[in-house]
Protein backbone atom coordinates (compact mmCIF):
# COMPACT_ATOMS: atom_id res chain seq x y z
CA UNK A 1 0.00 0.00 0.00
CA UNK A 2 2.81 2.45 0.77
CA UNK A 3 3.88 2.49 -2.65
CA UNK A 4 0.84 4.76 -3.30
CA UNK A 5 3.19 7.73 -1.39
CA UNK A 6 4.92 7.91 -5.26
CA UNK A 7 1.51 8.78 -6.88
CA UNK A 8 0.85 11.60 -4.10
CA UNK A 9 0.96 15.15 -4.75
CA UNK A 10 2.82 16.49 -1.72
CA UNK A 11 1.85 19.48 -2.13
CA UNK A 12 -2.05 18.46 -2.46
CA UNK A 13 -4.53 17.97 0.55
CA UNK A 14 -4.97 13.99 0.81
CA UNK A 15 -8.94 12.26 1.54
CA UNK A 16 -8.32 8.80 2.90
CA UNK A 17 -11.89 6.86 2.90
CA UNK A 18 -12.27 3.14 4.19
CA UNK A 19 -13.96 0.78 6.55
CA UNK A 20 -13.31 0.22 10.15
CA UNK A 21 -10.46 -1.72 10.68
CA UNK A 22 -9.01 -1.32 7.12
CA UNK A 23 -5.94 0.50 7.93
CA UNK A 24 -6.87 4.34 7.12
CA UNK A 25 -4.83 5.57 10.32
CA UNK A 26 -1.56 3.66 9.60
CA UNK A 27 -1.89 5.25 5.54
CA UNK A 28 -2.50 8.99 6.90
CA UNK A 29 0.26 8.62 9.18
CA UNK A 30 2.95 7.32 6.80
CA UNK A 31 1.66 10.09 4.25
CA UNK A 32 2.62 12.35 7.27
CA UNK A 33 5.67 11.38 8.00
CA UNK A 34 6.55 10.86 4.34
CA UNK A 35 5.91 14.20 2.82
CA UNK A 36 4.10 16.28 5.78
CA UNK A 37 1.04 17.83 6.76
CA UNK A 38 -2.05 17.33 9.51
CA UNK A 39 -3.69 14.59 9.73
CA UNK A 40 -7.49 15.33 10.55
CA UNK A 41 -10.33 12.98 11.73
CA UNK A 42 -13.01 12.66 9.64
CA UNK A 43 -15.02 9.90 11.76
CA UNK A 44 -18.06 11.05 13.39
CA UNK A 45 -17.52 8.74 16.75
CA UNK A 46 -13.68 9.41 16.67
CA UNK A 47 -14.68 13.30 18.12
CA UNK A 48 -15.47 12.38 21.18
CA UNK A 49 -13.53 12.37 24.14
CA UNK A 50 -15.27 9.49 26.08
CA UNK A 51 -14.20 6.69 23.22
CA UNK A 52 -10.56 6.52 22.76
CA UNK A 53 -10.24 2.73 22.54
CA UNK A 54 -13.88 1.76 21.42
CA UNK A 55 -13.78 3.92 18.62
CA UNK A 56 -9.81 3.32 17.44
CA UNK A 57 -8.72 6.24 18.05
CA UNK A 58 -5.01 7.11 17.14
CA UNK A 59 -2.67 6.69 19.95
CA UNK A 60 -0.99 8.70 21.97
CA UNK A 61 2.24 7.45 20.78
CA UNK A 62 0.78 8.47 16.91
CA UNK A 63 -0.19 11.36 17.81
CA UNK A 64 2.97 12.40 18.99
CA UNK A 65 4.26 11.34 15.48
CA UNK A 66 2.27 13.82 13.49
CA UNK A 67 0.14 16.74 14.11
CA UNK A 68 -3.51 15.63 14.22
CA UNK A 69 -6.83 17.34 14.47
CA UNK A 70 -10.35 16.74 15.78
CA UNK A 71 -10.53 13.92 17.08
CA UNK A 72 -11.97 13.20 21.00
CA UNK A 73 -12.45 17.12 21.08
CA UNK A 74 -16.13 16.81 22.09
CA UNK A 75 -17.58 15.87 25.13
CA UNK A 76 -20.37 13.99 26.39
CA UNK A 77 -23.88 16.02 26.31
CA UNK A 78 -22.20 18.42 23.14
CA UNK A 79 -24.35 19.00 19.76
CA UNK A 80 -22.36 17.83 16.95
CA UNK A 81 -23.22 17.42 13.25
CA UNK A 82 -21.69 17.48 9.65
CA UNK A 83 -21.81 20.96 9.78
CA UNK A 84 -20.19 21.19 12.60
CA UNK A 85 -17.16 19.46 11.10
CA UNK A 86 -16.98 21.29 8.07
CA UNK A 87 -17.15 24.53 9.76
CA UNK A 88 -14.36 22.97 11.56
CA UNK A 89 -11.83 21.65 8.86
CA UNK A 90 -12.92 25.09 7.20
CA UNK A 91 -10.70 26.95 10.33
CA UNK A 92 -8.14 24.62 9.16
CA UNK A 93 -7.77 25.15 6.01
CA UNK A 94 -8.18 28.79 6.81
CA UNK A 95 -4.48 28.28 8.22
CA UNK A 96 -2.54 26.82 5.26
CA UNK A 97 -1.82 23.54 6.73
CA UNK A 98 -1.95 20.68 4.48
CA UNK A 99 -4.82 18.59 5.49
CA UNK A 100 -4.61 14.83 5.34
CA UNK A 101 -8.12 14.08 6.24
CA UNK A 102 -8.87 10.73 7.13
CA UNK A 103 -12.13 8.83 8.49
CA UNK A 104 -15.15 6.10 7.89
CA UNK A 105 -18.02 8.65 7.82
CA UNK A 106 -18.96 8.84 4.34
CA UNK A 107 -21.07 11.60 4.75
CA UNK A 108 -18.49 14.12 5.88
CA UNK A 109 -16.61 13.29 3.67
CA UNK A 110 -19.13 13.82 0.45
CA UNK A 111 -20.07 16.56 2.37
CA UNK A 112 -16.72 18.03 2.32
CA UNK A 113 -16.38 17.44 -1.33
CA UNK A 114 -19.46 17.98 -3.26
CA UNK A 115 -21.37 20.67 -0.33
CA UNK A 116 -23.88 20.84 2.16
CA UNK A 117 -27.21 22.08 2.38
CA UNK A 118 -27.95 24.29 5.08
CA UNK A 119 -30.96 22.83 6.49
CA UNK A 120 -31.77 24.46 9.64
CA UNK A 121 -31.48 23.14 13.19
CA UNK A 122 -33.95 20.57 14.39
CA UNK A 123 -36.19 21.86 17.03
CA UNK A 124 -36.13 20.23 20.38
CA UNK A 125 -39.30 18.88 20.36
CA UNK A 126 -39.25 17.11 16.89
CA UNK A 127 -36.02 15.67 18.12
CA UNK A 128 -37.71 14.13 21.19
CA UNK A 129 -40.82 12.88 18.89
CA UNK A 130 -38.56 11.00 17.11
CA UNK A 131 -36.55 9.16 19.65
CA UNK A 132 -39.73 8.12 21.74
CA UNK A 133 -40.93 7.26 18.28
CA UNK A 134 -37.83 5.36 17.00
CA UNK A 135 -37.95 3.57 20.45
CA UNK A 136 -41.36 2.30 20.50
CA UNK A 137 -41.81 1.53 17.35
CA UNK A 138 -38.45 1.46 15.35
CA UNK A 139 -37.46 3.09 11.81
CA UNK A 140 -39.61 1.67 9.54
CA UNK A 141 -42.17 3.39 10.97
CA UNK A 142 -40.44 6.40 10.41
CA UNK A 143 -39.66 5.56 7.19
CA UNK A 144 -42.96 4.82 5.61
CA UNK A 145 -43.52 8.53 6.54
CA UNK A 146 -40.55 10.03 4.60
CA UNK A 147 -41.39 11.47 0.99
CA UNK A 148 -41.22 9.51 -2.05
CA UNK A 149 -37.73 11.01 -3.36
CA UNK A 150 -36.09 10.80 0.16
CA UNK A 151 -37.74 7.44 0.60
CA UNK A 152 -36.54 5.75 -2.68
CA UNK A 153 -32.29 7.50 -1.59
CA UNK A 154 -31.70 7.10 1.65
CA UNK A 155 -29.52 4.08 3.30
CA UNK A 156 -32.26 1.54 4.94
CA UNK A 157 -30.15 -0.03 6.96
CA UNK A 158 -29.17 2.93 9.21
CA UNK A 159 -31.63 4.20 11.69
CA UNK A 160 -29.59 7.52 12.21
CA UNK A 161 -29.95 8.87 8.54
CA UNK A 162 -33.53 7.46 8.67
CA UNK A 163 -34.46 9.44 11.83
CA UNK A 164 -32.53 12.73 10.12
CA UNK A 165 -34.68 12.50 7.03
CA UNK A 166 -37.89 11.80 9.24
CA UNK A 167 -36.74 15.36 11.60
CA UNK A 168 -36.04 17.60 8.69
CA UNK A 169 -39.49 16.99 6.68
CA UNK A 170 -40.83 17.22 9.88
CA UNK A 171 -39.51 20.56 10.56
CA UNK A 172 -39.63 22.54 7.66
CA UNK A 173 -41.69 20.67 5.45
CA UNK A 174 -39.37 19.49 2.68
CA UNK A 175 -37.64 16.45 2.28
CA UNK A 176 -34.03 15.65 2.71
CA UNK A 177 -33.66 15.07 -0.94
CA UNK A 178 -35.37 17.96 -1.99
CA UNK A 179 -32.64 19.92 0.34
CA UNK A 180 -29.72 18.33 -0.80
CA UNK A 181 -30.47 20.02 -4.40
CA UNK A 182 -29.82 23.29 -3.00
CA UNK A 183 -26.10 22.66 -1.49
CA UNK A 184 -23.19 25.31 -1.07
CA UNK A 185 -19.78 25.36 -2.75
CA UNK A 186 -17.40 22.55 -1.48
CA UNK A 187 -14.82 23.06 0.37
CA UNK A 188 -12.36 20.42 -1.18
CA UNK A 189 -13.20 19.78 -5.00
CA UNK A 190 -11.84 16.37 -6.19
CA UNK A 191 -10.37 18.14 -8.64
CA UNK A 192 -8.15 19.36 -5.80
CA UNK A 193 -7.53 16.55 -3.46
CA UNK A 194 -5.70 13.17 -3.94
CA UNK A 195 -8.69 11.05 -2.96
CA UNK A 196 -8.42 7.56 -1.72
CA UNK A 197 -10.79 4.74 -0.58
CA UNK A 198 -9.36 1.65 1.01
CA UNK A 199 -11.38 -1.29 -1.22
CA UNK A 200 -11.03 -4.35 1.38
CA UNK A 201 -11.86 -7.84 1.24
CA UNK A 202 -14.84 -8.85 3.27
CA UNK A 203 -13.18 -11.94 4.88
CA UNK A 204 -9.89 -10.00 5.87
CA UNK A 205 -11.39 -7.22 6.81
CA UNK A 206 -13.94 -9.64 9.30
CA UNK A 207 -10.89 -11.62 10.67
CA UNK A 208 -9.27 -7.56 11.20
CA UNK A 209 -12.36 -6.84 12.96
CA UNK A 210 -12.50 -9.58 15.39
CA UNK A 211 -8.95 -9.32 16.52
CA UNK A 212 -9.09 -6.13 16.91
CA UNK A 213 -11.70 -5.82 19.12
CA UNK A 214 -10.29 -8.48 21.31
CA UNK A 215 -7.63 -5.81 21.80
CA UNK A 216 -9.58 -3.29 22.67
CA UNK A 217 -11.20 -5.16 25.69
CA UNK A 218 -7.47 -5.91 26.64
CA UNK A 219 -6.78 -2.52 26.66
CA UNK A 220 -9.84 -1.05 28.63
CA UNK A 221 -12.85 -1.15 26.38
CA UNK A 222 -15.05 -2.44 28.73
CA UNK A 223 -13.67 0.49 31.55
CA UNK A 224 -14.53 2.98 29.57
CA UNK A 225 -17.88 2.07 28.66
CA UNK A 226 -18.67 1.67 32.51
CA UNK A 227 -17.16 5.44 32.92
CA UNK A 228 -20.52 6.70 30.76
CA UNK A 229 -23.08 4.34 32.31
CA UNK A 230 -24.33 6.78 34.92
CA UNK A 231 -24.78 8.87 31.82
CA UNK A 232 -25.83 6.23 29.17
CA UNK A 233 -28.38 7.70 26.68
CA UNK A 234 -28.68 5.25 23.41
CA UNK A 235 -30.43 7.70 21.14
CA UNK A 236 -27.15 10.22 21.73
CA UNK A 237 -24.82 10.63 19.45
CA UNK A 238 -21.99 10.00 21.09
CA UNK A 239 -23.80 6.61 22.47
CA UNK A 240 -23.70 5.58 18.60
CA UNK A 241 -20.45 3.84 18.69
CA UNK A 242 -19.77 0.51 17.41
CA UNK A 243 -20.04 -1.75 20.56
CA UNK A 244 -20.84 0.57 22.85
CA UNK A 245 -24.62 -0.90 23.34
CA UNK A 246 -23.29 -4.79 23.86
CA UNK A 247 -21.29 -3.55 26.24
CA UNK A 248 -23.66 -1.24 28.36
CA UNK A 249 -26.50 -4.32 27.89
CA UNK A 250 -23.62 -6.70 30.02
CA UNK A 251 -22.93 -4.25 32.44
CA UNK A 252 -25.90 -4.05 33.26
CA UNK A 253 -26.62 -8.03 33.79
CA UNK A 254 -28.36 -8.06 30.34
CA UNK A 255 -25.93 -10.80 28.36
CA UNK A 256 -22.89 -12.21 29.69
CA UNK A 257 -19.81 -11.05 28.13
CA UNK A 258 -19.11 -13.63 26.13
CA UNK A 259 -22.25 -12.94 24.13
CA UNK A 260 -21.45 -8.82 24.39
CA UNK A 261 -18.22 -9.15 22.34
CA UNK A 262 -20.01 -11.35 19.85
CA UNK A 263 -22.89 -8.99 19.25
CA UNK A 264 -19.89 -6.51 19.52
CA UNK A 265 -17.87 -7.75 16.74
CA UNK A 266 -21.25 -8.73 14.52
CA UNK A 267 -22.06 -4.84 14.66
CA UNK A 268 -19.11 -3.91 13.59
CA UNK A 269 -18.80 -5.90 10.69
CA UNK A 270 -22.40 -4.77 10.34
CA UNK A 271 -21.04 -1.30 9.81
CA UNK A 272 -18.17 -2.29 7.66
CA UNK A 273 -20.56 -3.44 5.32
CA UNK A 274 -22.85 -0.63 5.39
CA UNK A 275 -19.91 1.74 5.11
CA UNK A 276 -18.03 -0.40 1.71
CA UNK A 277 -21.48 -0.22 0.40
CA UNK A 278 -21.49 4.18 0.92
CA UNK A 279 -17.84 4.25 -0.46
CA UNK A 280 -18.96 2.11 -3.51
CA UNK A 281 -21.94 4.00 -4.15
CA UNK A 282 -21.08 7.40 -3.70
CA UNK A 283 -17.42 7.67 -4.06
CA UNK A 284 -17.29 6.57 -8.03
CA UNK A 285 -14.33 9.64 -8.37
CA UNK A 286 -11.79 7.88 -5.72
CA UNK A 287 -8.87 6.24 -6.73
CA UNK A 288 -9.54 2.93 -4.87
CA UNK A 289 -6.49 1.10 -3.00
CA UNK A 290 -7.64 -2.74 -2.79
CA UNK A 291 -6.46 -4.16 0.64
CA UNK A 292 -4.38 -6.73 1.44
């Protein structure tokens, strides 16, 4: 893979895409240390300060490597979107650095590249319609209320984006789709990026998966989910990462923790799918890296 640093521009920002597990940290890094720049999260659970081992984040030790940005600078209880980060990596880019921006969340990232619509804030009390709703009776209920255009688009097999598209029609009367039509300027242009998805086998990337969640309960994944119990709130954001819910559901006497890391590990390689099937969708204009 590191033969790719000879095709780089290093004078270019870089967009590293890929699933969890696939090895997107180690490429940003050697990029880094190869020709320079910042590396910057793009990963929607890597933001927040409560999941350094659950959600992968870099280590301390790579950290010290290479200057890196946004990632576990949010805390529990903060509001937190797309927009957020864009605003964000816009400050950056304000300063000159060269951006290596690297992550699984395929939204910011096609956000960052192709714009955002500026659909306003959810109010408060569509927001808590929709969790009590998406509680009791789950998102295809939700769903079957979405408009036909949003309906026939958006990803079925993640509650999140289905509950999103159910809030905004709710709260100003157009649909998601409909929205999306009326997006700003990018802020990175593919024509002005060195773009990169990580293409990964399914079976390696499984086996990846598995082992390396066995390393994260070595290393304290289990601590630091009982750290936010007190505080647990599944419809939260920063509840949403991959794990997070096995884990809670055995501390609490729920499922014995054999059974948690199972679920665990099925999740993620839930969300590995769901993400390979985002980056082959909607990232056509990536040069794509196959892995091993």
């Amino acid at each position: 893979m590191l033969t790719i640093l000879d095709e780089i521009d290093p004078t270019a920002p870089v967009l590293i895409a890929g699933p969890t597990a696939s090895g997107k940290s180690g490429l940003a890094l050697a990029i880094a240390e190869a020709q320079g720049g910042t590396i910057v999260n793009a990963d929607a659970l890597q933001v927040w300060s409560c999941w350094r081992i659950l959600s992968a984040r870099p280590s301390p030790e790579d950290e010290a490597r290479a200057p890196h940005l946004l990632y576990g600078h949010k805390n529990i209880g903060d509001e937190y979107s797309v927009g957020h980060w864009l605003r964000e990596v816009e400050d950056i880019l304000a300063t000159g650095v060269r951006p290596i921006i690297v992550g699984g969340t395929g939204l910011y990232l096609t956000s960052l590249t192709r714009g955002l619509a500026e659909i306003p804030p959810t109010p408060a009390n569509v927001r808590t319609t929709a969790d009590a709703r998406m509680a009791a009776e789950g998102p295809e209920a939700l769903l079957a209320e979405l408009d036909a255009a949003t309906a026939a688009r958006i990803d079925r097999l993640n509650p999140a984006r289905i509950q999103r598209a159910w809030e905004v029609l709710q709260a100003t009367g157009r649909g998601l789709t409909e929205w999306h039509g009326e997006t700003d300027a990018p802020l990175l242009p593919l024509d002005r990026v060195t773009p990169l998805v990580l293409d990964a086998d399914r079976d390696w990337l499984a086996e990846r998966i598995d082992r390396r969640f066995d390393i994260m309960m070595a290393e304290g994944a289990l601590d630091e989910v009982r750290a936010v119990l007190p505080c647990w709130d599944p419809a939260a954001l920063w509840a949403k990462a991959i794990g997070a819910p096995e884990l809670v559901a055995h501390l609490r006497g729920e499922m014995p923790l054999d059974e948690a890391v199972a679920a665990a590990k099925l999740a993620s390689r839930q969300y590995a799918k769901r993400q390979r099937t985002w980056f082959r969708n909607r990232m056509s204009g990536w040069k794509r890296l196959s892995m091993p």
